[in-house]
N, C-alpha and C. Protein backbone atom coordinates (compact mmCIF):
# COMPACT_ATOMS: atom_id res chain seq x y z
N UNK A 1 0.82 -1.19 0.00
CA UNK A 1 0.00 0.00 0.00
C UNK A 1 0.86 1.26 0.00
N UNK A 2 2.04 1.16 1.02
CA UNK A 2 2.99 2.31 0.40
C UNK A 2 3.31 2.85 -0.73
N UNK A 3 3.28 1.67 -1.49
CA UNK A 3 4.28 2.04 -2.78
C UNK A 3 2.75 2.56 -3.67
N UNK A 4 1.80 2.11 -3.62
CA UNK A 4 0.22 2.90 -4.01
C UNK A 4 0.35 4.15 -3.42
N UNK A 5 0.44 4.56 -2.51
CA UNK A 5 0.64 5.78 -1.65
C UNK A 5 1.91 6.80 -2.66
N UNK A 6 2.86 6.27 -2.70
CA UNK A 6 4.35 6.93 -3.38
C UNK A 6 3.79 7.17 -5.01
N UNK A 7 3.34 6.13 -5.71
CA UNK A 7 2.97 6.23 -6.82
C UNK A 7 2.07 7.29 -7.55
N UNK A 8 0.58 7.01 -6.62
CA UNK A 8 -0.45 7.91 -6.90
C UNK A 8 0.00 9.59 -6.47
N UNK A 9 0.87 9.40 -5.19
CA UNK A 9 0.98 10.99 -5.07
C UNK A 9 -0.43 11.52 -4.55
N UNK A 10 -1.19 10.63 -3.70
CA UNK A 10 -2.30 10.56 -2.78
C UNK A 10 -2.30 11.94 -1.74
N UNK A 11 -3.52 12.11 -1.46
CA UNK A 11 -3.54 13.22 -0.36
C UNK A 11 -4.02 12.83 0.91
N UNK A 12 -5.00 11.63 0.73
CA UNK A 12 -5.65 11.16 2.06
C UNK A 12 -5.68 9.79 1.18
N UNK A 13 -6.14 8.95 2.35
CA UNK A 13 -6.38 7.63 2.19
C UNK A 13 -7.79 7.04 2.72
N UNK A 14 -8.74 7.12 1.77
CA UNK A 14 -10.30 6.91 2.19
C UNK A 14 -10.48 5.42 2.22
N UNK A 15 -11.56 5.31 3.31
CA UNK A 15 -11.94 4.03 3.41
C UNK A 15 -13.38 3.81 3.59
N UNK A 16 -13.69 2.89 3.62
CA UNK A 16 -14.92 2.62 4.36
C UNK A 16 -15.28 1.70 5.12
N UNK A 17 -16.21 1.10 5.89
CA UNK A 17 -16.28 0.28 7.35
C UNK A 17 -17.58 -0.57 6.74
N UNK A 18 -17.75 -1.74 6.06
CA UNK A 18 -19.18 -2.01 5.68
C UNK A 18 -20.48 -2.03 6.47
N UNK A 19 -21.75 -2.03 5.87
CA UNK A 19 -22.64 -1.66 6.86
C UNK A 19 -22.80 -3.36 7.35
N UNK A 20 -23.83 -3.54 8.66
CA UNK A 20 -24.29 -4.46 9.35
C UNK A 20 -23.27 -5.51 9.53
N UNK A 21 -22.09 -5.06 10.24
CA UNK A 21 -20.77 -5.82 10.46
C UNK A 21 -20.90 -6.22 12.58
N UNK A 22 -20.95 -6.61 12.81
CA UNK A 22 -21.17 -6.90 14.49
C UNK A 22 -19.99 -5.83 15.37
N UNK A 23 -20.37 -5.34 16.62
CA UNK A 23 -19.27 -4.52 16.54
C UNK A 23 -18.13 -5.00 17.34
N UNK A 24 -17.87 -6.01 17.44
CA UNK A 24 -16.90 -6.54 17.38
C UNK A 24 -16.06 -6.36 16.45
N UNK A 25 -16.36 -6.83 15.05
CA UNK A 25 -15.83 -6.54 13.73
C UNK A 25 -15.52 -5.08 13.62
N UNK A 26 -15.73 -4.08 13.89
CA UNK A 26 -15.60 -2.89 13.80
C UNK A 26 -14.54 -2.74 14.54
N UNK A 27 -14.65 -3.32 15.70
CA UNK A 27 -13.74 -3.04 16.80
C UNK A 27 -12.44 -3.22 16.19
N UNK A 28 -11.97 -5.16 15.70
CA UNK A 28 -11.60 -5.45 14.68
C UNK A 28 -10.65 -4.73 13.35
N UNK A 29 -11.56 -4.40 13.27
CA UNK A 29 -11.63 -3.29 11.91
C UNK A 29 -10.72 -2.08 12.06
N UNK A 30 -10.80 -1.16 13.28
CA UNK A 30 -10.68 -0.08 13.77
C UNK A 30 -9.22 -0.44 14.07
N UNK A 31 -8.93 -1.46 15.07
CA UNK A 31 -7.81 -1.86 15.36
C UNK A 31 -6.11 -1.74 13.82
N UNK A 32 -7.09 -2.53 13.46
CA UNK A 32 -5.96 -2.79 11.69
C UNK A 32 -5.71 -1.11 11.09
N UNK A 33 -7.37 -0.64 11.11
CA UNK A 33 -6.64 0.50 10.85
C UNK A 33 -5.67 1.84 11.43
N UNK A 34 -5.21 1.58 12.86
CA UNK A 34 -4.62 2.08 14.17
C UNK A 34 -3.32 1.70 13.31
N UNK A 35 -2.97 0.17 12.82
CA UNK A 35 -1.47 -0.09 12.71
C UNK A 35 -1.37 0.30 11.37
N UNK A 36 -2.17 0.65 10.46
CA UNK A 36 -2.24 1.08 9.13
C UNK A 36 -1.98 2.85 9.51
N UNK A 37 -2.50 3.61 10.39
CA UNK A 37 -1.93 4.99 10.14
C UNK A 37 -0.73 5.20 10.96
N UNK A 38 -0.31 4.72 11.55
CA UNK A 38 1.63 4.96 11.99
C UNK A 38 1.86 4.64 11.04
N UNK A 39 1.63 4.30 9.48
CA UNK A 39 2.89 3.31 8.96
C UNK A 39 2.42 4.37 7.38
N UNK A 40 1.36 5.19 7.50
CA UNK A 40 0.91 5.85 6.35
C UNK A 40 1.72 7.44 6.02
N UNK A 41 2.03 7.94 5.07
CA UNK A 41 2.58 9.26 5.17
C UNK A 41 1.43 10.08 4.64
N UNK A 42 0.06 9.74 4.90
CA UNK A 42 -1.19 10.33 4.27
C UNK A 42 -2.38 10.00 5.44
N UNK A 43 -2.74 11.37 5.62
CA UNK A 43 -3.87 10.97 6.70
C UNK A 43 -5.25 9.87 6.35
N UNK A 44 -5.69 9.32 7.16
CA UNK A 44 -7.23 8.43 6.97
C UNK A 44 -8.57 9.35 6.96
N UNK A 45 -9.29 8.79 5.89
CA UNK A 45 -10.42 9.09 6.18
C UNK A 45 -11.18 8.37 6.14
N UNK A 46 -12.17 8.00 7.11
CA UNK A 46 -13.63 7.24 7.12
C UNK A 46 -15.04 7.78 6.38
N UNK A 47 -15.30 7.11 5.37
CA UNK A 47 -16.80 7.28 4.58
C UNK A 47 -17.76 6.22 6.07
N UNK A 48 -18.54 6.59 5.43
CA UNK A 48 -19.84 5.99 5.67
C UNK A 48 -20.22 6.11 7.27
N UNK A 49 -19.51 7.10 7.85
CA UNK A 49 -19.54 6.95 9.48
C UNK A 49 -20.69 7.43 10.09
N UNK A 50 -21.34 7.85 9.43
CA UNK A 50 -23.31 8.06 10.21
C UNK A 50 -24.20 6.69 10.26
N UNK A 51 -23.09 5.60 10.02
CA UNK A 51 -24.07 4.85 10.96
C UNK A 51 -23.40 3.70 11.87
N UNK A 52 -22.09 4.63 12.16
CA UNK A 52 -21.81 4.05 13.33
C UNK A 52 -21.69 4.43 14.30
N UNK A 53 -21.85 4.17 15.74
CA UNK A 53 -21.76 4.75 17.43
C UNK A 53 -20.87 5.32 17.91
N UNK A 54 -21.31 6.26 18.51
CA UNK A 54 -20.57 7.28 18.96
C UNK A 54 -19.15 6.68 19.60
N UNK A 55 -19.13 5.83 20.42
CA UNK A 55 -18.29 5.27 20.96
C UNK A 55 -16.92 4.43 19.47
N UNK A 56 -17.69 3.63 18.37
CA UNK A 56 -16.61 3.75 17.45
C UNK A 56 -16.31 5.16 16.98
N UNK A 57 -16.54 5.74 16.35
CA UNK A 57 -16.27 6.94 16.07
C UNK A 57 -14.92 7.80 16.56
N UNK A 58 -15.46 7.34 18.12
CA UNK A 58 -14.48 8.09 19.29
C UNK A 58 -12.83 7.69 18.85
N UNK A 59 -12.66 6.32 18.68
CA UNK A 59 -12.25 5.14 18.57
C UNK A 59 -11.46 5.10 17.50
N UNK A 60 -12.16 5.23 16.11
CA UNK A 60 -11.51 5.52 14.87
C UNK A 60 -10.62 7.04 15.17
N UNK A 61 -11.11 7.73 15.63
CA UNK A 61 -10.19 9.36 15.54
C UNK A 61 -9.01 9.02 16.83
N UNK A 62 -9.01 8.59 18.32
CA UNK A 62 -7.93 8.31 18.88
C UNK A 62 -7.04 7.10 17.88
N UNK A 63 -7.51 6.47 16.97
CA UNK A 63 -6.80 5.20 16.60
C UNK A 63 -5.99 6.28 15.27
N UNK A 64 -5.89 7.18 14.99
CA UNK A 64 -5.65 7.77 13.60
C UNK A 64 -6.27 8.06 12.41
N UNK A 65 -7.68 8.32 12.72
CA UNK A 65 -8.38 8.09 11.51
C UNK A 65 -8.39 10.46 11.63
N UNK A 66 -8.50 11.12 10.75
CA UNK A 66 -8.26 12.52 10.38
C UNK A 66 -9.55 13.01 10.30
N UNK A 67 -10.45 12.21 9.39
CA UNK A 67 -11.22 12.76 8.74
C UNK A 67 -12.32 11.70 8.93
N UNK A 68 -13.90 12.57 9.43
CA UNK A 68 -14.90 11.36 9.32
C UNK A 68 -15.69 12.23 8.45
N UNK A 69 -16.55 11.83 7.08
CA UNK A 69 -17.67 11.95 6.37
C UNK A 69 -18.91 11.47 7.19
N UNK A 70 -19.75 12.32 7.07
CA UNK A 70 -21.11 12.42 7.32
C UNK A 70 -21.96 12.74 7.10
N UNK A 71 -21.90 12.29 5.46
CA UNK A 71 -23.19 13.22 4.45
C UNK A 71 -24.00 12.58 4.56
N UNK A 72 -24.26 11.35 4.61
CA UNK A 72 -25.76 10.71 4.89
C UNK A 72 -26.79 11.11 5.98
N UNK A 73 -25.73 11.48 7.39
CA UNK A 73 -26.45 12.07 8.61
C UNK A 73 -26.75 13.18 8.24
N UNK A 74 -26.01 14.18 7.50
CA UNK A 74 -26.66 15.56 7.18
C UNK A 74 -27.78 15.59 6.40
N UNK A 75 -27.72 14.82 5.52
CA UNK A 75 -29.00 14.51 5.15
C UNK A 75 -30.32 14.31 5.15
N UNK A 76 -29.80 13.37 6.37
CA UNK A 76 -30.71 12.63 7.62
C UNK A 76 -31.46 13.80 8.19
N UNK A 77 -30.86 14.65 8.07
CA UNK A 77 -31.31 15.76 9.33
C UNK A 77 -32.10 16.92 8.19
N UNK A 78 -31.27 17.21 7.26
CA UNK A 78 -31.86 17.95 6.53
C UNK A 78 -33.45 17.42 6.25
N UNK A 79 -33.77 16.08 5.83
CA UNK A 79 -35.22 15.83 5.68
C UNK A 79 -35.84 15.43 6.80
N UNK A 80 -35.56 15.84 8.01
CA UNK A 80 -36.26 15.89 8.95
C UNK A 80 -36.79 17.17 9.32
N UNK A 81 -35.84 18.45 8.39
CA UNK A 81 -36.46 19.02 8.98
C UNK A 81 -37.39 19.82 8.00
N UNK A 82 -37.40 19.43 6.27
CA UNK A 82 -38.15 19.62 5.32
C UNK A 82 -39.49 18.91 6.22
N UNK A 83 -39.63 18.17 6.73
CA UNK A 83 -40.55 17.26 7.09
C UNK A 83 -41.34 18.09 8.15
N UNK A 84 -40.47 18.49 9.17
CA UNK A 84 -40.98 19.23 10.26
C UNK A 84 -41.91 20.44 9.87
N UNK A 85 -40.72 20.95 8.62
CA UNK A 85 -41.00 22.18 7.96
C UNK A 85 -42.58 22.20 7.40
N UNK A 86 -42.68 21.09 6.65
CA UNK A 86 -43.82 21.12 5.81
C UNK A 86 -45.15 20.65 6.82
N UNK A 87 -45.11 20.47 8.03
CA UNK A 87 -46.00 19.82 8.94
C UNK A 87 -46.26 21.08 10.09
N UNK A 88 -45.51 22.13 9.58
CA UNK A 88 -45.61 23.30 10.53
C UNK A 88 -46.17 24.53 9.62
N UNK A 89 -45.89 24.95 8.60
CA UNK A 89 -45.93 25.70 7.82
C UNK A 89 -46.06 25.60 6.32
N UNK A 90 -46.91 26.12 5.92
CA UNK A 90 -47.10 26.13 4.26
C UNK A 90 -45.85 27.14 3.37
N UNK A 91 -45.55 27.39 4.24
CA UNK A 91 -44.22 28.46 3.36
C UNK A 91 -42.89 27.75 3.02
N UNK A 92 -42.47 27.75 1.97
CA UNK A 92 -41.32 26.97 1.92
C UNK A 92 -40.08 27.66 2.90
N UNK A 93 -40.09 28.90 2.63
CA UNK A 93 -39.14 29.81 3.59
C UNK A 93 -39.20 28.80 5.00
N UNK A 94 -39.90 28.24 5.66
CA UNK A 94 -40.28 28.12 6.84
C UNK A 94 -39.55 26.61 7.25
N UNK A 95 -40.10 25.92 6.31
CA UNK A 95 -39.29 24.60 5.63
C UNK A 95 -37.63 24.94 5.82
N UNK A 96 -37.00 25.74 4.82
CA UNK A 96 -35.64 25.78 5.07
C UNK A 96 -35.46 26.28 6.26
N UNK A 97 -35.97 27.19 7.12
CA UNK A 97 -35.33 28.42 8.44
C UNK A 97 -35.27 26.26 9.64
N UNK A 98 -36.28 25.41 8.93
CA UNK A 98 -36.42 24.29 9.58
C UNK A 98 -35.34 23.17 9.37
N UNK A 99 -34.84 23.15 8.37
CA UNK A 99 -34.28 22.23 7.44
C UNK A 99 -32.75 22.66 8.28
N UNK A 100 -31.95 23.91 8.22
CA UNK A 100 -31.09 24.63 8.71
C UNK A 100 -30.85 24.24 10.16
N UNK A 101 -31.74 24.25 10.81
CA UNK A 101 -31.59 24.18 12.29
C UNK A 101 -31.69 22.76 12.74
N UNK A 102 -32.11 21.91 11.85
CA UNK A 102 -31.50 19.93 12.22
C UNK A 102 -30.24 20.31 11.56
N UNK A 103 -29.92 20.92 10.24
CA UNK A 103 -28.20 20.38 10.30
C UNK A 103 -27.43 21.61 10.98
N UNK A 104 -27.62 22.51 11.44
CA UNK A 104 -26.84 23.44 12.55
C UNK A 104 -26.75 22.07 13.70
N UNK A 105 -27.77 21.55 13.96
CA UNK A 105 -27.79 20.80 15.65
C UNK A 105 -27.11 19.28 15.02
N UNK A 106 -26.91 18.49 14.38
CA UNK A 106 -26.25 17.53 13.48
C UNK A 106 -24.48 18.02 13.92
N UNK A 107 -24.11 19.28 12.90
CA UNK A 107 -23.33 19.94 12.89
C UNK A 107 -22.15 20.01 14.47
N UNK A 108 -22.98 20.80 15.04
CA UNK A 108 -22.59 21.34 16.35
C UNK A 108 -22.42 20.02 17.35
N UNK A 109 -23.00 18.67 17.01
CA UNK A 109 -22.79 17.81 18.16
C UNK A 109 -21.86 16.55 17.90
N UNK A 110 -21.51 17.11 16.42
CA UNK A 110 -20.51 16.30 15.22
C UNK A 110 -18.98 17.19 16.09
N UNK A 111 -19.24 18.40 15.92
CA UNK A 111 -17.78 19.41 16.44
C UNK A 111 -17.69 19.08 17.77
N UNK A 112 -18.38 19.22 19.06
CA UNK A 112 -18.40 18.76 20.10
C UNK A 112 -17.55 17.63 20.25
N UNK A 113 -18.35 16.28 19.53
CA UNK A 113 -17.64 14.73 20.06
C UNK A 113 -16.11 14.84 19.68
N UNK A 114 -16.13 15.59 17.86
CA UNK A 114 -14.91 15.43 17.86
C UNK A 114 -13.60 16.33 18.46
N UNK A 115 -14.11 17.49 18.81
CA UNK A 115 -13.77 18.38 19.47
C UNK A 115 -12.77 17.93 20.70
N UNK A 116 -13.58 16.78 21.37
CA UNK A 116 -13.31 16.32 22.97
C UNK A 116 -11.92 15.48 23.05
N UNK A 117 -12.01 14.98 21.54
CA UNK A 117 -10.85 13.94 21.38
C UNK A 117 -9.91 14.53 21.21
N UNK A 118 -9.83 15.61 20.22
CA UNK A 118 -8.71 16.48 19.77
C UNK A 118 -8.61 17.01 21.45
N UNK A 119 -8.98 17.57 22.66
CA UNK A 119 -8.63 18.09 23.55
C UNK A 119 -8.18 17.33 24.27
N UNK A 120 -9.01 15.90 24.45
CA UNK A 120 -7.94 15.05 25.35
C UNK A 120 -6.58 14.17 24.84
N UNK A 121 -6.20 14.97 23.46
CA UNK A 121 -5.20 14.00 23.21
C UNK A 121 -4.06 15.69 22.54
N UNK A 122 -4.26 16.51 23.13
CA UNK A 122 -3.39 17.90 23.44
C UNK A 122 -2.64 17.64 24.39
């Protein structure tokens, strides 16, 4: 994988964690990739991480992982709050001022968790 790394002239190194894996396997999983970033000259990134627990998550970023994606959860949130939106108000304006404030609160509790790790490992 180095010499893929040297070759491509890579910037990050994306991965992904498959879905409905036991979390053991994750655990697993998480582990390999811990001895995979000491040995990388390119930071990790994790796809698909909105649907895994807070506690992996935690886990992947102390183990070396840089970067977590979470467009599916933003998502998630965004049509919750089209949903909210349209069940409260006939205005579309009302819809987005709704739509905004699940991914502000998505957002803000995404910076928080990861926030905590970056402070306890200062």
């Amino acid at each position: 994988m180095l010499d893929f790394l040297e070759r491509t002239e890579v910037d990050f190194l994306a991965f992904s964690v498959p879905k409905g894996l036991p979390h053991s396997e994750y655990v697993e999983r998480i582990s390999l990739l811990a001895k995979l970033a000491v040995r990388m000259p390119v930071p990790l990134v994790l796809h698909g991480a909105s649907r895994l627990p807070e506690d992996l998550l935690l886990q992947t970023l102390r183990r070396g992982v840089r970067k977590i994606n979470v467009r599916t959860e933003i998502l998630r949130a965004l049509a919750r709050g089209i949903q909210q939106g349209q069940e409260d108000a006939k205005n579309p304006l009302v819809w987005l001022e709704a739509d905004a404030e699940e991914v502000h609160s998505v957002v803000r509790e995404r910076i928080r968790l990861y926030a905590s790790i970056a402070s306890s490992t200062l």
